[in-house]
N, C-alpha and C. Protein backbone atom coordinates (compact mmCIF):
# COMPACT_ATOMS: atom_id res chain seq x y z
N UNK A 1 5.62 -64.48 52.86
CA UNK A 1 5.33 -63.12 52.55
C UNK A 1 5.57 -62.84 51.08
N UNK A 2 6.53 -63.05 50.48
CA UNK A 2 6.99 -63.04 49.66
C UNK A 2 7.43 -64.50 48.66
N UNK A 3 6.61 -64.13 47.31
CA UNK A 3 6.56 -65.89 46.42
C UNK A 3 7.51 -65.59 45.37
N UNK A 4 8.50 -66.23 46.00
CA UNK A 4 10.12 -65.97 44.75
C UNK A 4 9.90 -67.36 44.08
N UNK A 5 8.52 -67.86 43.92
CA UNK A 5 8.34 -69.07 42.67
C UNK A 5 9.24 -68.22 41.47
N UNK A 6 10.22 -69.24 41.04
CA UNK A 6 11.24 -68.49 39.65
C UNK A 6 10.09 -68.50 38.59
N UNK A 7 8.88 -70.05 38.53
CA UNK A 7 8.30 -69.88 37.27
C UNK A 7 7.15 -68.61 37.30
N UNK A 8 6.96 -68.08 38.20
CA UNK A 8 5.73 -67.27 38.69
C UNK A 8 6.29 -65.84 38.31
N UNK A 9 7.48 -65.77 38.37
CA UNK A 9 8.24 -64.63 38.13
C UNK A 9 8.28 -64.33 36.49
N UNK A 10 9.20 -65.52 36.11
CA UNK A 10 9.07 -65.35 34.93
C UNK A 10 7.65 -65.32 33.87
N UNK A 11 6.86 -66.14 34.36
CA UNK A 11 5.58 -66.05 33.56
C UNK A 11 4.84 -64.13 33.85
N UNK A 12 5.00 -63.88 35.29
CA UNK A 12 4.92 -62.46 34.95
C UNK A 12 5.92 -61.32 34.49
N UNK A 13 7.10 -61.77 34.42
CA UNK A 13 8.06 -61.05 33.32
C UNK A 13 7.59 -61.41 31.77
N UNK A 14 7.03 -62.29 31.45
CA UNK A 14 7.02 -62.68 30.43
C UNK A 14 5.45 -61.72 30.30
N UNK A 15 4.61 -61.71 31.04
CA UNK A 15 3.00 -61.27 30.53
C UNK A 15 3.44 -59.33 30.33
N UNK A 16 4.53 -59.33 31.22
CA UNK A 16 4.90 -57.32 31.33
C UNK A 16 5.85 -56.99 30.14
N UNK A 17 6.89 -58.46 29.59
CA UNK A 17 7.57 -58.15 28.52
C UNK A 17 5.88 -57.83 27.36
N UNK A 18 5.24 -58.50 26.93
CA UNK A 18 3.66 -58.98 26.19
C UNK A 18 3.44 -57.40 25.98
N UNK A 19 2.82 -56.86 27.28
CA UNK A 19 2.36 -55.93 27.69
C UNK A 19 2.87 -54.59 27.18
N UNK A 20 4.23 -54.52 27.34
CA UNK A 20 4.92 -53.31 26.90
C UNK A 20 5.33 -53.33 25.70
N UNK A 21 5.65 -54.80 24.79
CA UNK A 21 5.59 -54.66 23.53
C UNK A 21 4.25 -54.19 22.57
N UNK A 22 3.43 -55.00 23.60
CA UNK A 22 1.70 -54.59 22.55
C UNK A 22 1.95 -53.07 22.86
N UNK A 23 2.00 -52.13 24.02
CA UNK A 23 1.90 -51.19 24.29
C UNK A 23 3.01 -50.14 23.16
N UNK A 24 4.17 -50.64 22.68
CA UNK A 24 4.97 -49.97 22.21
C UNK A 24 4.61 -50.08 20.80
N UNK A 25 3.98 -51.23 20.29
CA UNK A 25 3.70 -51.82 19.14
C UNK A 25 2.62 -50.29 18.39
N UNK A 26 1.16 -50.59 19.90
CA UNK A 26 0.04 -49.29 19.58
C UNK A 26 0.76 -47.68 19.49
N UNK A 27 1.49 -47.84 20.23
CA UNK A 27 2.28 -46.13 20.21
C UNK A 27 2.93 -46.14 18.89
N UNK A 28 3.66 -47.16 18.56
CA UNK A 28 4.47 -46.62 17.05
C UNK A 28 2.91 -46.62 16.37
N UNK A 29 2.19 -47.47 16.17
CA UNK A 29 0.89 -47.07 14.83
C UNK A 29 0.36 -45.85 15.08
N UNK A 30 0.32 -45.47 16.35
CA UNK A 30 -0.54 -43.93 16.86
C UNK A 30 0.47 -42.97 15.73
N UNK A 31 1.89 -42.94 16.18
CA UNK A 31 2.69 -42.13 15.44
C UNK A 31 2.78 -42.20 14.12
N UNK A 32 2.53 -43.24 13.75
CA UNK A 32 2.74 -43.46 11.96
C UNK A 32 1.82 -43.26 11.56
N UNK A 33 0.64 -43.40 12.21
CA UNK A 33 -0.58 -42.65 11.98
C UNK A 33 -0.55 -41.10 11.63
N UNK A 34 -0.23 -40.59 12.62
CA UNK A 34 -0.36 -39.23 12.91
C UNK A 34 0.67 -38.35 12.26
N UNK A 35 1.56 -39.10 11.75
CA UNK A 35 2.72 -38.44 11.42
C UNK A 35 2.53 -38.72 9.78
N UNK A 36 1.57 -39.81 9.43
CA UNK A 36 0.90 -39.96 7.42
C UNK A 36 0.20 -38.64 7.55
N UNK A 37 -0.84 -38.38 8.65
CA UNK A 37 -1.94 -37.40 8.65
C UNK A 37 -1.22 -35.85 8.36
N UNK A 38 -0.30 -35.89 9.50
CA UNK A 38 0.54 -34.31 9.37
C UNK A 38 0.85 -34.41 7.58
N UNK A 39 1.47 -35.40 7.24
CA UNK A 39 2.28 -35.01 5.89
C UNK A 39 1.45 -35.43 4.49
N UNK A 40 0.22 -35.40 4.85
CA UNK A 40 -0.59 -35.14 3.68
C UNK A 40 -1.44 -33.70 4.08
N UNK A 41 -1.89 -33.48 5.11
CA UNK A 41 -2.00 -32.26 5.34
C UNK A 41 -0.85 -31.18 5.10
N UNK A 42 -0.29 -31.67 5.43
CA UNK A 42 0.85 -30.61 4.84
C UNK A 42 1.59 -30.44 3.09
N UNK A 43 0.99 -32.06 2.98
CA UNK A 43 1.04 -31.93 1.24
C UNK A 43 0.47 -30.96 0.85
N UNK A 44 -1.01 -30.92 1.19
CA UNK A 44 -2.73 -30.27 0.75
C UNK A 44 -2.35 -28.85 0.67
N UNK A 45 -1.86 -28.49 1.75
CA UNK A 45 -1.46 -26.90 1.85
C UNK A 45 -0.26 -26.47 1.56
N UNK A 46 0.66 -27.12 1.32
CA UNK A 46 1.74 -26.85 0.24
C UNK A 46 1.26 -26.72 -1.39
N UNK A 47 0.46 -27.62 -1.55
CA UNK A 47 0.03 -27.57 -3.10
C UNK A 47 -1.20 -26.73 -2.97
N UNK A 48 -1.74 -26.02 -1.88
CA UNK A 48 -2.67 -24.74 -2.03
C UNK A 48 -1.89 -23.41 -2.12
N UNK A 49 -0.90 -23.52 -1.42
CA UNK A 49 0.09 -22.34 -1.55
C UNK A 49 0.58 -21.73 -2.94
N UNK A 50 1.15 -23.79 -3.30
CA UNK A 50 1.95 -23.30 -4.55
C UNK A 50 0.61 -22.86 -5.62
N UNK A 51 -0.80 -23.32 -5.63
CA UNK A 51 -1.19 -22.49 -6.75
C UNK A 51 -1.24 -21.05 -6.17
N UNK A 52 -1.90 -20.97 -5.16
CA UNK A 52 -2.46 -19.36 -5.51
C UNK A 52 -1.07 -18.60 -5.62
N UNK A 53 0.55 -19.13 -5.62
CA UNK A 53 1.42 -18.10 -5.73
C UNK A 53 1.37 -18.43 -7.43
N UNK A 54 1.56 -19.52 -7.75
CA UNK A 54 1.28 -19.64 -9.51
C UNK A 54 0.20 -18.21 -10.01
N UNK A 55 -0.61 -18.40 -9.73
CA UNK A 55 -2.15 -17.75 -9.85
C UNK A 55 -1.31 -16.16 -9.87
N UNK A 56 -0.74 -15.88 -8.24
CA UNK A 56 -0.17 -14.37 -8.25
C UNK A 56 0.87 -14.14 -9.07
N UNK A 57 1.70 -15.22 -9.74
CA UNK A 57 2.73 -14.75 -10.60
C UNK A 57 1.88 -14.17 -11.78
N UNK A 58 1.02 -15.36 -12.35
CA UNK A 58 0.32 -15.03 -13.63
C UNK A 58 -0.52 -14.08 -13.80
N UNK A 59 -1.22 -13.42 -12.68
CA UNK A 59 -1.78 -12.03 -12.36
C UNK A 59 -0.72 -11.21 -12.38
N UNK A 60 0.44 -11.22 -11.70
CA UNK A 60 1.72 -10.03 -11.77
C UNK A 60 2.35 -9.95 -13.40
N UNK A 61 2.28 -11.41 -13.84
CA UNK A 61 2.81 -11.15 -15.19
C UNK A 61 1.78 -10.68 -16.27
N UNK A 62 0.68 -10.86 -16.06
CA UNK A 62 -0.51 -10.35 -16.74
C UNK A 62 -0.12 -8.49 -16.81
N UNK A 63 -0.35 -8.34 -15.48
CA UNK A 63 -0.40 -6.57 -15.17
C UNK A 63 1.28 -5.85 -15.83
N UNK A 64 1.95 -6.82 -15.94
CA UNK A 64 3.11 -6.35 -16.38
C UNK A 64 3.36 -6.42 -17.87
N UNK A 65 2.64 -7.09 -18.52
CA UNK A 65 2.32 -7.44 -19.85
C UNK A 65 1.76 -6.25 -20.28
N UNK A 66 0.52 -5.91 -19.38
CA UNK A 66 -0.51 -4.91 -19.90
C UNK A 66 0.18 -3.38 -19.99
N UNK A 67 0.73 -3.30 -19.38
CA UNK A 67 1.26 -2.13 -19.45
C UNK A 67 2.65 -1.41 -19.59
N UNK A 68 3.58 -2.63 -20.41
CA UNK A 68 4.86 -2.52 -20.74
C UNK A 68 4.38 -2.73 -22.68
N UNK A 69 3.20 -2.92 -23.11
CA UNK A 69 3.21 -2.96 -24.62
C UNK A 69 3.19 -1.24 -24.99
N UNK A 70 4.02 -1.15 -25.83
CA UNK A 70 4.07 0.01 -26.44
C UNK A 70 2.48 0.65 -26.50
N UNK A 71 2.01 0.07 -27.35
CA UNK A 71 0.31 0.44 -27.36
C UNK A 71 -0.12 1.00 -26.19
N UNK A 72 -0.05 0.15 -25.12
CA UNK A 72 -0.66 0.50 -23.72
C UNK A 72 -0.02 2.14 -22.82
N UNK A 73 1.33 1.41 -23.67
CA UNK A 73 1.81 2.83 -22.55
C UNK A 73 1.95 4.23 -23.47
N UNK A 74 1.42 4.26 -24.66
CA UNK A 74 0.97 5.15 -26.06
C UNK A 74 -0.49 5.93 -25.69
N UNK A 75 -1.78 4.51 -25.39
CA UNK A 75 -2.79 5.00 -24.63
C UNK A 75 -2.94 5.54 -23.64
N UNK A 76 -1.55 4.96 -22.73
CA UNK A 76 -1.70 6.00 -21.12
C UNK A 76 -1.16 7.37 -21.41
N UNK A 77 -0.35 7.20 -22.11
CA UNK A 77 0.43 8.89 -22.32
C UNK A 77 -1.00 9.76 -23.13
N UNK A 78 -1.74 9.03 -23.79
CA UNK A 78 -2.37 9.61 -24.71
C UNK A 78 -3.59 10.34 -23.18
N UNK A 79 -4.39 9.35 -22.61
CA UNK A 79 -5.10 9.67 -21.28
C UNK A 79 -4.54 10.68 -20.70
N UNK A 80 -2.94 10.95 -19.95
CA UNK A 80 -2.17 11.15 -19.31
C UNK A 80 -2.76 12.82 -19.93
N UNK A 81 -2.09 13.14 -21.59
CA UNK A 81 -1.91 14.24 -21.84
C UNK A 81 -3.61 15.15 -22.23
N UNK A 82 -4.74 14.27 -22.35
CA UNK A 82 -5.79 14.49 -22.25
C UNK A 82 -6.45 15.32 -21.02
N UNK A 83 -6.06 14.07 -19.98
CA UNK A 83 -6.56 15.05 -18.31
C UNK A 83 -5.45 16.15 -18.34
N UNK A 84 -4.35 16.29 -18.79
CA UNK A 84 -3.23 17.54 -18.68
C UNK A 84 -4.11 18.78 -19.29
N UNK A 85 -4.46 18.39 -20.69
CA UNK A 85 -4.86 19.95 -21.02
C UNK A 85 -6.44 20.14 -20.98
N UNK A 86 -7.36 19.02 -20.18
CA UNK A 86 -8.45 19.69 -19.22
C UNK A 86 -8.42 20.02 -18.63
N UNK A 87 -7.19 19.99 -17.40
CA UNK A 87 -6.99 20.49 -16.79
C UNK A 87 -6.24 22.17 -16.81
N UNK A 88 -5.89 22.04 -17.99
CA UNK A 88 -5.29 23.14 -17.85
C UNK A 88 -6.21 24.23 -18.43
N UNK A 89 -6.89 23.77 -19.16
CA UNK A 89 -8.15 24.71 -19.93
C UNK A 89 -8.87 24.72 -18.66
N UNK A 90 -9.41 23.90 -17.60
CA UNK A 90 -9.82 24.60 -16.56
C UNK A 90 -9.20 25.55 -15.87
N UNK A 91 -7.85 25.34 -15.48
CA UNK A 91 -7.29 26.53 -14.61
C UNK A 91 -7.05 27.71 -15.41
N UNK A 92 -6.99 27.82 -16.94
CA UNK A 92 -6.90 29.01 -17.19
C UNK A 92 -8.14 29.98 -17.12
N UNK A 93 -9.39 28.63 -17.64
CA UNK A 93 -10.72 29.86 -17.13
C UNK A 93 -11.43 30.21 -15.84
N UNK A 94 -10.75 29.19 -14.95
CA UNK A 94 -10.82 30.05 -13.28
C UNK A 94 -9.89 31.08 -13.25
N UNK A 95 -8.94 30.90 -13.77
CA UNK A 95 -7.69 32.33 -13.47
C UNK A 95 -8.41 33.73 -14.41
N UNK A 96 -9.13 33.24 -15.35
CA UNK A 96 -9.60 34.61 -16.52
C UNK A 96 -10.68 35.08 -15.67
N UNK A 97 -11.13 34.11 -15.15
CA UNK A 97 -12.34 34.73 -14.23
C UNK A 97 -12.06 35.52 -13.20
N UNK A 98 -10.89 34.60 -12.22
CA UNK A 98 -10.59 35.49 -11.10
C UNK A 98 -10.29 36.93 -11.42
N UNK A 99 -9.58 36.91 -12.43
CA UNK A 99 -8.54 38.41 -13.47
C UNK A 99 -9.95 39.05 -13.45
N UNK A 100 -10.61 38.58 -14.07
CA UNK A 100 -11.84 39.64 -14.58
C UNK A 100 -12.95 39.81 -13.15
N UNK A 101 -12.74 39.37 -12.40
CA UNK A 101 -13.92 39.39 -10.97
C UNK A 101 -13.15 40.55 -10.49
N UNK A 102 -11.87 40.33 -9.74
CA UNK A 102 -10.62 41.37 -9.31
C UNK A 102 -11.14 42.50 -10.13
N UNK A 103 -10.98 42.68 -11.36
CA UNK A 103 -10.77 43.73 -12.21
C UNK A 103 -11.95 44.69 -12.25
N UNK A 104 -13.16 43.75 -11.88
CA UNK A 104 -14.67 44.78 -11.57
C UNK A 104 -14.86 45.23 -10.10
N UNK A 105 -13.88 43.91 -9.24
CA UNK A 105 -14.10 44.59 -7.80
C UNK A 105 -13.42 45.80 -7.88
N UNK A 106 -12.32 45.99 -8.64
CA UNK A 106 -11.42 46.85 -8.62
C UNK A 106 -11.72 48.15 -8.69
N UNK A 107 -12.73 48.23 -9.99
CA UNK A 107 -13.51 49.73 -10.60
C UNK A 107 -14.72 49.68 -9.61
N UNK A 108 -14.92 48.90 -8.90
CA UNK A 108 -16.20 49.30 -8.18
C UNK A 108 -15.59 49.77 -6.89
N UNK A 109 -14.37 49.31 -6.25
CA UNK A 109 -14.10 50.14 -5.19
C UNK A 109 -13.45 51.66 -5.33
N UNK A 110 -12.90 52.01 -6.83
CA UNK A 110 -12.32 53.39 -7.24
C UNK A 110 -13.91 53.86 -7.08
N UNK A 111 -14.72 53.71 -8.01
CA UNK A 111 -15.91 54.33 -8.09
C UNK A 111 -16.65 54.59 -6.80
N UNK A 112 -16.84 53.79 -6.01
CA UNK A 112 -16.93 53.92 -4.32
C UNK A 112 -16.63 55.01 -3.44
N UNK A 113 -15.27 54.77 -3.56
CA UNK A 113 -13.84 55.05 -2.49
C UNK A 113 -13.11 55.77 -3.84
N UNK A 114 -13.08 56.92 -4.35
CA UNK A 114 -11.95 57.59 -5.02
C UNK A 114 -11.20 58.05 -4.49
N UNK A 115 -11.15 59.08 -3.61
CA UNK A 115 -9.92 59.28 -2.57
C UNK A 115 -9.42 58.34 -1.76
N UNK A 116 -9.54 57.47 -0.97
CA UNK A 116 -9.67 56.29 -0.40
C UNK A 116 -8.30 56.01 -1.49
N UNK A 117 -8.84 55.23 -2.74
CA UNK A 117 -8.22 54.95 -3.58
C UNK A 117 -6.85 55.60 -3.79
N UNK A 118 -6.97 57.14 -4.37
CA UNK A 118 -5.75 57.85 -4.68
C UNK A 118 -5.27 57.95 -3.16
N UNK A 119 -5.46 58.13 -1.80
CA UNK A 119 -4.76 57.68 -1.01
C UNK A 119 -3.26 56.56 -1.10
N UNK A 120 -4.08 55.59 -1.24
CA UNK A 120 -3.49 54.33 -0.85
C UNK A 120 -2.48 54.14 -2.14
N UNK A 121 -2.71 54.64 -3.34
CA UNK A 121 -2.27 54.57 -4.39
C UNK A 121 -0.84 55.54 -4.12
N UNK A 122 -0.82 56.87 -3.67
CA UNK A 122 0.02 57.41 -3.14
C UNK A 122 0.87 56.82 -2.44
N UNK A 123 0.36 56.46 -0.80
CA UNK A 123 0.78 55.87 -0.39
C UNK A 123 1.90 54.31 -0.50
N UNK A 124 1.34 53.63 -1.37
CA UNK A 124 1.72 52.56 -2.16
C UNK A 124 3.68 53.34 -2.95
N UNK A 125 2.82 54.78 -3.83
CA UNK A 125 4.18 55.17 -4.32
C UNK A 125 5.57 55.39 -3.37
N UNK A 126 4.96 56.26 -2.64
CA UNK A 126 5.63 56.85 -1.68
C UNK A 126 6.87 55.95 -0.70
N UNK A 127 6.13 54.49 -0.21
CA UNK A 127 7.02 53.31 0.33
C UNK A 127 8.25 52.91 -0.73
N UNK A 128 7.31 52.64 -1.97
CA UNK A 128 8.17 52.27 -3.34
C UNK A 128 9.49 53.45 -3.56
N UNK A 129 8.94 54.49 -3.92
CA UNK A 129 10.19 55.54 -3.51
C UNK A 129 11.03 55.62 -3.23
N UNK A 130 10.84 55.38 -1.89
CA UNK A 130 11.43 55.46 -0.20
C UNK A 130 12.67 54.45 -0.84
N UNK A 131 11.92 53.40 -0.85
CA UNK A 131 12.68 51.81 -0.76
C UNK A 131 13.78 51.77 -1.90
N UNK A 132 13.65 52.53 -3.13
CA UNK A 132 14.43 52.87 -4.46
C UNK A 132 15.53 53.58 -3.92
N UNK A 133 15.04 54.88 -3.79
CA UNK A 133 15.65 55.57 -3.29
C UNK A 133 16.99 55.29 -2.41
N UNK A 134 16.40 54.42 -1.30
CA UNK A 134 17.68 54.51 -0.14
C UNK A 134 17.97 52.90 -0.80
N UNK A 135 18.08 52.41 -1.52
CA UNK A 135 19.36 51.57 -2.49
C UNK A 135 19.74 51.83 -3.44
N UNK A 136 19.72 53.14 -4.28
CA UNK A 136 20.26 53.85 -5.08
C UNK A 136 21.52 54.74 -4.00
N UNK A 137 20.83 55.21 -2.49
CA UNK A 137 22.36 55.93 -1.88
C UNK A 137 22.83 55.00 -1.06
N UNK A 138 22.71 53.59 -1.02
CA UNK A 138 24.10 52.56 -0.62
C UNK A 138 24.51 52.06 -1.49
N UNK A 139 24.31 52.24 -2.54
CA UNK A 139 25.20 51.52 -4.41
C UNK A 139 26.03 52.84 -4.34
């Protein structure tokens, strides 16, 4: 049933020792393979990293250059105070306008509405008065 030939044994210990060395032999090259591949790929994109952060320093130090020279930040103040008093020459001639629009609605509703007007004008005093008045008798 069973062939305990010692040389039959050993010649197939010997073909399974063969076997598992070739076998262990292909697995380490698979790995040394694969493990050159990872670490030049990983070279590739380490040295893609390190430029474009090179690249972003020299863009950050560029933009920081540009606008820490006296000159530059002389021209921005100069821009700066330019849009300031267009701007402000605009808001004063919307405000002269509003003043002067108000000021014709104004005579056109007296001219309208004259009593109307001295009404409310009264009226207007009369609260004012009132309101003087009774904190002049709690002082």
């Amino acid at each position: 049933m069973f062939n305990l030939d010692k040389g039959n044994i050993k010649e197939k210990s010997d073909q399974l020792a063969k076997k598992a060395k070739n076998n262990v032999d292909e697995v380490s090259k698979n790995i040394s393979t694969v493990a050159n591949e990872t670490s030049e790929a990983i070279a590739d994109k380490t040295e893609k990293a390190r430029g474009q952060v090179n690249s972003l320093i020299d863009s950050l130090k560029s933009v920081i250059n540009q606008y820490s020279q006296p000159s530059k930040i002389d021209e921005l103040k100069g821009q700066f105070s330019d849009k300031a008093n267009q701007l402000k020459s605009v808001v004063t001639e919307e405000v002269s306008h509003a003043y002067e629009t108000s000021k014709q609605k104004a005579a056109e509703t007296v001219k309208e509405h004259p009593i109307g007007t001295l009404l409310l004008v009264a009226g207007a005093g009369l609260v004012l008065g009132y309101v003087l008045a009774s904190k002049r008798s709690s002082d």
